[in-house]
Protein backbone atom coordinates (compact mmCIF):
# COMPACT_ATOMS: atom_id res chain seq x y z
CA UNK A 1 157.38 -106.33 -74.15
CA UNK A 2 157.55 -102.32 -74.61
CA UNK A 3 156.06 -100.31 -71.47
CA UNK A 4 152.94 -99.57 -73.37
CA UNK A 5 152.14 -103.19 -73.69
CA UNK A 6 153.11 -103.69 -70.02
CA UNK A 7 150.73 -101.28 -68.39
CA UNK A 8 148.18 -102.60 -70.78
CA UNK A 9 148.48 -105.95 -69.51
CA UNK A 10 148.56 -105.28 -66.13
CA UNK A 11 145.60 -102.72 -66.69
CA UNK A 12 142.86 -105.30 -68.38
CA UNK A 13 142.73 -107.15 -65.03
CA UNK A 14 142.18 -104.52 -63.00
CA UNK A 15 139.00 -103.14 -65.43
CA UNK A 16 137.62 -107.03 -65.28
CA UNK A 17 137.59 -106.71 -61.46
CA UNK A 18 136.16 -103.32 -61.29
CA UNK A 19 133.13 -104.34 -64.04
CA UNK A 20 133.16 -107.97 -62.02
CA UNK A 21 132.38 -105.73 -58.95
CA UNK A 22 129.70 -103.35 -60.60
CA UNK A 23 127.67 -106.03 -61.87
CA UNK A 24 127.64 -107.40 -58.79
CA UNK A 25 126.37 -104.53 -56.50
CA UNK A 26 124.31 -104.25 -58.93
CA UNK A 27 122.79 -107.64 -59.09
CA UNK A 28 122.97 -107.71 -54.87
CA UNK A 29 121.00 -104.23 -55.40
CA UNK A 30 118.52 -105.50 -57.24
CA UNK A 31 118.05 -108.64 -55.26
CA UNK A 32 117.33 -106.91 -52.11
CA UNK A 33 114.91 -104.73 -53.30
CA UNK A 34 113.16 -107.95 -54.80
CA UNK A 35 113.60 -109.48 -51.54
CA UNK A 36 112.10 -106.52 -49.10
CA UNK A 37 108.85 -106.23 -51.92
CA UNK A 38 108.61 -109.73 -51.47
CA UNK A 39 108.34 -109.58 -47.46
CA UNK A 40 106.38 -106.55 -47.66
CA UNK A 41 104.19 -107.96 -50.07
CA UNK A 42 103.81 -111.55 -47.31
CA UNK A 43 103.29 -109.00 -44.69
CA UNK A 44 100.10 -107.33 -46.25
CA UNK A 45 98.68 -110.64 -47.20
CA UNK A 46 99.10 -111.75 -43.49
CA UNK A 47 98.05 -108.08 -42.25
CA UNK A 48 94.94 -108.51 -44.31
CA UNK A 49 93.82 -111.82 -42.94
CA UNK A 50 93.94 -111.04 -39.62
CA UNK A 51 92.08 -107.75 -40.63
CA UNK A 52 89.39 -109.79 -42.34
CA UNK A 53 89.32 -112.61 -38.77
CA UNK A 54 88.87 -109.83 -36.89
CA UNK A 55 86.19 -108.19 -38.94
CA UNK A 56 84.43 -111.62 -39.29
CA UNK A 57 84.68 -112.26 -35.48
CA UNK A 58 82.72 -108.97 -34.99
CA UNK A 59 80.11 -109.14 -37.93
CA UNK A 60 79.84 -112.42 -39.35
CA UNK A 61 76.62 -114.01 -38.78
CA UNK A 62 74.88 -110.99 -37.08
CA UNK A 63 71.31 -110.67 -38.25
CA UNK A 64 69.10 -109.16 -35.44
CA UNK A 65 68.61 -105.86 -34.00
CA UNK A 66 70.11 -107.28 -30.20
CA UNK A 67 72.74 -109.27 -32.18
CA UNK A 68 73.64 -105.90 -33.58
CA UNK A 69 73.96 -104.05 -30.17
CA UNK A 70 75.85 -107.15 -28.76
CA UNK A 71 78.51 -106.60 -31.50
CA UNK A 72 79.25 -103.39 -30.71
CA UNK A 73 80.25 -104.20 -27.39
CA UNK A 74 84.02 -102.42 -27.14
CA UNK A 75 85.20 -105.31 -25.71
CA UNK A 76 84.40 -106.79 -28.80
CA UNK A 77 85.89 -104.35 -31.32
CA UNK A 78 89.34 -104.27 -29.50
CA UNK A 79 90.74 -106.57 -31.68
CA UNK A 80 89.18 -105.20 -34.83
CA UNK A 81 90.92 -102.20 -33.46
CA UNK A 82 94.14 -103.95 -33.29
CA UNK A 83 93.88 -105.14 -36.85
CA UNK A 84 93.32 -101.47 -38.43
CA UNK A 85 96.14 -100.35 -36.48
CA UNK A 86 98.85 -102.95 -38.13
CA UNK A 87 97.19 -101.69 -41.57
CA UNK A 88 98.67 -98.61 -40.88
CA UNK A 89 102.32 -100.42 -41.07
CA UNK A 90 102.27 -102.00 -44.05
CA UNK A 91 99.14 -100.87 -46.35
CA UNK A 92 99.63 -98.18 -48.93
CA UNK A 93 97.87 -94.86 -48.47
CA UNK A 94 94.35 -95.53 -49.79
CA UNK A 95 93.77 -98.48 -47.52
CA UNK A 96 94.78 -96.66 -44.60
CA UNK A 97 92.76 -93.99 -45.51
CA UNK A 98 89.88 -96.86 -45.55
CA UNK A 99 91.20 -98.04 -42.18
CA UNK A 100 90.91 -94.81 -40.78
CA UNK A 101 87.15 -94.44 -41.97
CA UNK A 102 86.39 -97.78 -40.49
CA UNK A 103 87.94 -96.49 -37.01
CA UNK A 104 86.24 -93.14 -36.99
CA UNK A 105 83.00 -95.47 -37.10
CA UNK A 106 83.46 -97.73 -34.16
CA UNK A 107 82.02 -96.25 -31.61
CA UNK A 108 83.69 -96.05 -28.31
CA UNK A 109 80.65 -96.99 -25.91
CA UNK A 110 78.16 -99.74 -25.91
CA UNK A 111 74.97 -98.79 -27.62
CA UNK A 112 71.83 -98.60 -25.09
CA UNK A 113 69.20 -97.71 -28.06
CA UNK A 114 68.66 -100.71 -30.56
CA UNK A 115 67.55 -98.24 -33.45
CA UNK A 116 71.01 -96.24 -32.84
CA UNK A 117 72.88 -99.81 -32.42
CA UNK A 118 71.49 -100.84 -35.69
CA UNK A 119 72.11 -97.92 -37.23
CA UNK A 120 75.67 -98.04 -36.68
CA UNK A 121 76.20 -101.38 -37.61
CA UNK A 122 75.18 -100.68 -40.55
CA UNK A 123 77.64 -97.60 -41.28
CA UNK A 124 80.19 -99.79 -39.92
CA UNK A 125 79.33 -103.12 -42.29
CA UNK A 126 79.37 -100.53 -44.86
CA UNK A 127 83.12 -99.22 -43.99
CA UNK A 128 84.05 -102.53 -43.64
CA UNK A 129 83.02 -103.69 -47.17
CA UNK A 130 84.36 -100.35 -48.76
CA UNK A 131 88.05 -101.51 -46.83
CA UNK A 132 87.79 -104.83 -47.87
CA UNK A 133 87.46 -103.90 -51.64
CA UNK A 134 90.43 -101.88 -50.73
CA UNK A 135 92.31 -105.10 -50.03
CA UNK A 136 91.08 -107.54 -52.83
CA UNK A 137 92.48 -104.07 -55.39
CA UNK A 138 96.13 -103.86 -53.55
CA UNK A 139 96.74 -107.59 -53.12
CA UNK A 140 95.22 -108.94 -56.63
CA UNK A 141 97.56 -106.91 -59.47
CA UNK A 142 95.28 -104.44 -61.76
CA UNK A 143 96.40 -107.05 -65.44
CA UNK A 144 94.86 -110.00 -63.39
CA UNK A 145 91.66 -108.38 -62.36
């Protein structure tokens, strides 16, 4: 065996190692960014539910004008509150903008007048609908809409 031939040999080794080790970060690479879209993608769909609880624990089922006023009670909206907050984590930027329009509409004291109370339900059903559309267009992918 002539030198040549030596360091050849020796050589073809080393070069299946170093490809055996770049297809390998690569496929690790490639897995973890699968993996963290994948959790991110669990933690919106559990972020939205308890955004849509909350929302239903405040509005569902209100139809009078007292009902109204009663569901504006801050006590009420805290955790409505709470939900629009962990939107912010996880929720790409036009949802949060829709998060932060349904925030600026809570108000931040009970309503005395019922006209005013119903009033701002209203904007505030309204908001809510608006961020919920939000939702169903980030969680359901545009080709299976």
């Amino acid at each position: 065996m002539t030198g040549t031939e030596l360091a050849i040999s020796a050589a073809t080794p080393l070069a299946s190692a170093v490809v055996a080790g770049l297809v390998a970060l690569l496929v690790a690479s490639r897995s973890a960014r699968s993996s963290r879209r994948n959790w991110l993608l669990d933690e919106r769909h559990d972020t939205y539910a308890a955004f849509l609880d909350a929302a239903n624990d405040v509005l569902g089922g209100v139809t009078g004008p007292q009902q109204k006023q009663d569901a504006l009670d801050p006590t009420k909206l805290r955790a409505l509150m709470h939900a629009l907050q962990r939107l912010d984590l996880v929720s790409p930027a036009d949802v949060r903008a829709g998060a932060q329009a349904v925030r600026d509409t809570i108000p931040r004291h009970q309503q005395s007048n019922l006209m005013e109370a119903e009033r701002r339900f209203g904007e505030l059903m309204s908001k809510v609908n608006a961020l919920v559309a939000l939702l169903r267009e980030d969680l359901v992918p545009k080709h299976m809409r």
